[in-house]
C-alpha atoms as a PDB file:
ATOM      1  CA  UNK A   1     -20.164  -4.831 -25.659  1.00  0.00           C
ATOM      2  CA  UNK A   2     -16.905  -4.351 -23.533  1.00  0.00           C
ATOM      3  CA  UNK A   3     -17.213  -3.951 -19.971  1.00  0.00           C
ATOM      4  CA  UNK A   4     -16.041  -0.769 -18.314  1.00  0.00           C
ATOM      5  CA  UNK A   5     -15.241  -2.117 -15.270  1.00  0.00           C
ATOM      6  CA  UNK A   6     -12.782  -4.519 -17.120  1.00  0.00           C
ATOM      7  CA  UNK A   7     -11.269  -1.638 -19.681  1.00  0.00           C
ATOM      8  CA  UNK A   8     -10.703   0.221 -16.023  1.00  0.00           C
ATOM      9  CA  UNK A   9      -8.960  -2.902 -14.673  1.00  0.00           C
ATOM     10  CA  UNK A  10      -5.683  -2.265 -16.150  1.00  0.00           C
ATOM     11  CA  UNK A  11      -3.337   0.458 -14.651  1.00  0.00           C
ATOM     12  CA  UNK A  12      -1.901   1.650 -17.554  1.00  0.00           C
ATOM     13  CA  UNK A  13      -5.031   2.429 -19.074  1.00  0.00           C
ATOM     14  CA  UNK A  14      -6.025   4.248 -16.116  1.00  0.00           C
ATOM     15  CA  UNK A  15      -3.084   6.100 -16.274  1.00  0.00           C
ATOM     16  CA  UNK A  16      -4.028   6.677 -19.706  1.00  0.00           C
ATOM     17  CA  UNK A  17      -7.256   8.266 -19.062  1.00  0.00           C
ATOM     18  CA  UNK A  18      -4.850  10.007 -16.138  1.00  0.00           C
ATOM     19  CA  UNK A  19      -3.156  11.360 -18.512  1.00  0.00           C
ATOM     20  CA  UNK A  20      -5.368  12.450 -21.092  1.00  0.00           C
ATOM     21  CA  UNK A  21      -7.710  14.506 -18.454  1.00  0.00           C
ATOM     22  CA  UNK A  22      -5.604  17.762 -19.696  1.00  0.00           C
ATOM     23  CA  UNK A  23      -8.095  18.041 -22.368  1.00  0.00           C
ATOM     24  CA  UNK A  24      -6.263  18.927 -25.597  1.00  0.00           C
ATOM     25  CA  UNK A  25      -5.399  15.688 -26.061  1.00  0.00           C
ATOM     26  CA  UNK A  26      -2.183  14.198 -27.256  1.00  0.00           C
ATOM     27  CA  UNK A  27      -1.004  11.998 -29.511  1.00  0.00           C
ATOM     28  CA  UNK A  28       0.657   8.852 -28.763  1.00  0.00           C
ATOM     29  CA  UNK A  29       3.904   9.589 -29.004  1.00  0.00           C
ATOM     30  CA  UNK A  30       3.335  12.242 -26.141  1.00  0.00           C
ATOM     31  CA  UNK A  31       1.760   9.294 -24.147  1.00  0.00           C
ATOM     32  CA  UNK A  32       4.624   7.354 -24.842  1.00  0.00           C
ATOM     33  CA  UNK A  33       7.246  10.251 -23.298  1.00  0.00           C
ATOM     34  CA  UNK A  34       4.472  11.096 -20.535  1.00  0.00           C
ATOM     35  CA  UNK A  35       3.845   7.427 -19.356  1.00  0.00           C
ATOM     36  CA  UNK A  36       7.453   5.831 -20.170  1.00  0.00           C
ATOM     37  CA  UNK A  37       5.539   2.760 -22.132  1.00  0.00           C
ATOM     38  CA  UNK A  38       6.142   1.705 -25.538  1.00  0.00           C
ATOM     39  CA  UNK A  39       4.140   3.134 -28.342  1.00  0.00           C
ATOM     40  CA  UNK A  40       2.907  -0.631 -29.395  1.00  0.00           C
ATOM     41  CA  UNK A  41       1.733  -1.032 -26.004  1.00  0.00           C
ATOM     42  CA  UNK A  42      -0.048   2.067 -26.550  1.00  0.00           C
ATOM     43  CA  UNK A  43      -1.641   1.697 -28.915  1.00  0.00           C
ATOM     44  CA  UNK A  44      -3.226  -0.959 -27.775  1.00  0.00           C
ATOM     45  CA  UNK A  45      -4.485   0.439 -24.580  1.00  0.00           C
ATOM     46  CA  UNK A  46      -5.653   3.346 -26.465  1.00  0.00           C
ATOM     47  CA  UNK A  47      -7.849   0.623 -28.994  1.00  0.00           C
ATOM     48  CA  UNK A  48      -9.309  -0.261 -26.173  1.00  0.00           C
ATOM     49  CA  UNK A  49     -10.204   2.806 -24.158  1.00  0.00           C
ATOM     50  CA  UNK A  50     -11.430   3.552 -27.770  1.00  0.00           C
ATOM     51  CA  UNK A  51     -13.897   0.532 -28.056  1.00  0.00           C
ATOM     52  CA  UNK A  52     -15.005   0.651 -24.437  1.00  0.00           C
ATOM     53  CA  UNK A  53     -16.126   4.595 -25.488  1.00  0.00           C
ATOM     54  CA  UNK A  54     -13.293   6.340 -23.262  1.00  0.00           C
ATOM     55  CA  UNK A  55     -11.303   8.181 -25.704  1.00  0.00           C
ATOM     56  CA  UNK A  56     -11.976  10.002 -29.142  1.00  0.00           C
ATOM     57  CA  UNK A  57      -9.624   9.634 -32.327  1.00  0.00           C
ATOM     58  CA  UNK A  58      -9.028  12.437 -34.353  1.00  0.00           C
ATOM     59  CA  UNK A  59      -7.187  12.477 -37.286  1.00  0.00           C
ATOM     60  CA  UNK A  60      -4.798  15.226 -38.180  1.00  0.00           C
ATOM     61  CA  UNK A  61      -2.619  14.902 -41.079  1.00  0.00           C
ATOM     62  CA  UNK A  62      -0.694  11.536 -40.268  1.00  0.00           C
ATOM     63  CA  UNK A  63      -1.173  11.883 -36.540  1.00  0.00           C
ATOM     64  CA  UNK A  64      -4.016  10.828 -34.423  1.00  0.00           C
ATOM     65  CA  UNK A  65      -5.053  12.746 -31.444  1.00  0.00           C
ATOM     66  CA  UNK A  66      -6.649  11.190 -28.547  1.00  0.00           C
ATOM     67  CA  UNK A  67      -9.331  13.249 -26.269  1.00  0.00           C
ATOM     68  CA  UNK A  68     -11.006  11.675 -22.839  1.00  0.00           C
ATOM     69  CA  UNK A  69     -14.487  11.546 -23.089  1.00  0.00           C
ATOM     70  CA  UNK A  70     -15.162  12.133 -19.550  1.00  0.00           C
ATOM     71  CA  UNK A  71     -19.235  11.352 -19.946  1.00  0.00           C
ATOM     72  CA  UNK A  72     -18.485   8.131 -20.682  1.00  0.00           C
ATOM     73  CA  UNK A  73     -17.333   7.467 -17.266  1.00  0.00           C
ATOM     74  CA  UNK A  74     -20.919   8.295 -16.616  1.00  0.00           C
ATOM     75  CA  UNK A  75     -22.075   4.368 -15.795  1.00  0.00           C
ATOM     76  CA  UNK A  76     -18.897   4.336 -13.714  1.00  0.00           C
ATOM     77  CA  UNK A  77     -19.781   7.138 -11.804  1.00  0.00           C
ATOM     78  CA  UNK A  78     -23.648   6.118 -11.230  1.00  0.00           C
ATOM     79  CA  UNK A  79     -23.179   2.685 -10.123  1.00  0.00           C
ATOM     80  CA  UNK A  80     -20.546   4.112  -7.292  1.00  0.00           C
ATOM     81  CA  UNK A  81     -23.309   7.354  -6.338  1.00  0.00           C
ATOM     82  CA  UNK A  82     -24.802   4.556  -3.585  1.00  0.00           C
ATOM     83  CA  UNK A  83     -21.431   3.303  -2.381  1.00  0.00           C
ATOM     84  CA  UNK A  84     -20.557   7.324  -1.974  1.00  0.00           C
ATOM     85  CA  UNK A  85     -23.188   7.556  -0.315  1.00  0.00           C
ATOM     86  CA  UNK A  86     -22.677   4.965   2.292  1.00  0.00           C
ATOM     87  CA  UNK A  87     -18.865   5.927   3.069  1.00  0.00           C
ATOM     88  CA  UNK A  88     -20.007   9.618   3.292  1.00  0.00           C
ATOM     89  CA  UNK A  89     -22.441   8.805   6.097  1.00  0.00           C
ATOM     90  CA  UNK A  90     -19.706   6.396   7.438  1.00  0.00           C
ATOM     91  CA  UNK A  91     -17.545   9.267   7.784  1.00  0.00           C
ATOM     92  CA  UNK A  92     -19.977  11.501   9.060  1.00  0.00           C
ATOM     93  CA  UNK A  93     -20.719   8.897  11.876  1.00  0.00           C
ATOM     94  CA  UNK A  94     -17.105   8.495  12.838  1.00  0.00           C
ATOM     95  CA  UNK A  95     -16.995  11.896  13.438  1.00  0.00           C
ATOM     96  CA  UNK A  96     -19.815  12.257  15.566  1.00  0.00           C
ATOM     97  CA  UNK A  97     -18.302   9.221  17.876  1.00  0.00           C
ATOM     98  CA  UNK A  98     -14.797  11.101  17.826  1.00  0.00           C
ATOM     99  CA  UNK A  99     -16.549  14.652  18.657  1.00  0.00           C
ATOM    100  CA  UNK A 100     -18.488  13.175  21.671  1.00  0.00           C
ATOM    101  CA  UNK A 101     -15.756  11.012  22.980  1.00  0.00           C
ATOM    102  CA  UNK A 102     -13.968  12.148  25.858  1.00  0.00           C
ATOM    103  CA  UNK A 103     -10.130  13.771  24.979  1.00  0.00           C
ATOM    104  CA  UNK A 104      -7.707  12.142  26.901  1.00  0.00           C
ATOM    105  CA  UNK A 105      -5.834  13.142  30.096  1.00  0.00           C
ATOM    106  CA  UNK A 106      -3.882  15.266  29.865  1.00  0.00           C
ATOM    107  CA  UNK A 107      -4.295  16.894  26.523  1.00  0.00           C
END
């Protein structure tokens, strides 16, 4: 099984996923002009976004089209819900402390 958090890791494949979130999805030579990398080099990110679960493949004629599969990012997104949480209430604390601090002079 590949590990999300690992596929995620690298910052082209994020930019990837970045990339793809238009949602008619492209194939790689329009990743290659929209990200500036070489199409072996995408290709290979795009294997791997594709084993981890992150993209689709379709076929169309001799060109493959590549979709983000956004409910994959679903473990992603639940194992950060209690970290959200925690920065949320961080936040909402700070700006308690800031609305019952005294301004300073002169403002």
């Amino acid at each position: 099984m590949v590990d999300l958090f690992t596929v995620l890791a690298d910052p082209s494949r994020r930019r990837i996923l970045d990339t793809l979130r238009g949602g008619d999805g492209l194939i790689v030579k329009e990743l290659t002009a929209a990200l500036d990398l070489s199409q072996p080099n995408v290709s290979k990110h795009l294997r791997v976004l594709r084993e981890a679960g992150l993209v689709t493949e379709t076929v169309e004629r001799q060109r493959r089209r590549y979709r983000l599969r956004p409910d994959a990012l679903r473990e992603l997104d639940a194992w950060l819900a209690p970290y959200r949480r925690f920065w949320v209430q961080r936040l909402d604390d700070l700006a308690d402390h800031l609305d019952s601090s005294t301004p300073p002079e002169g403002t």
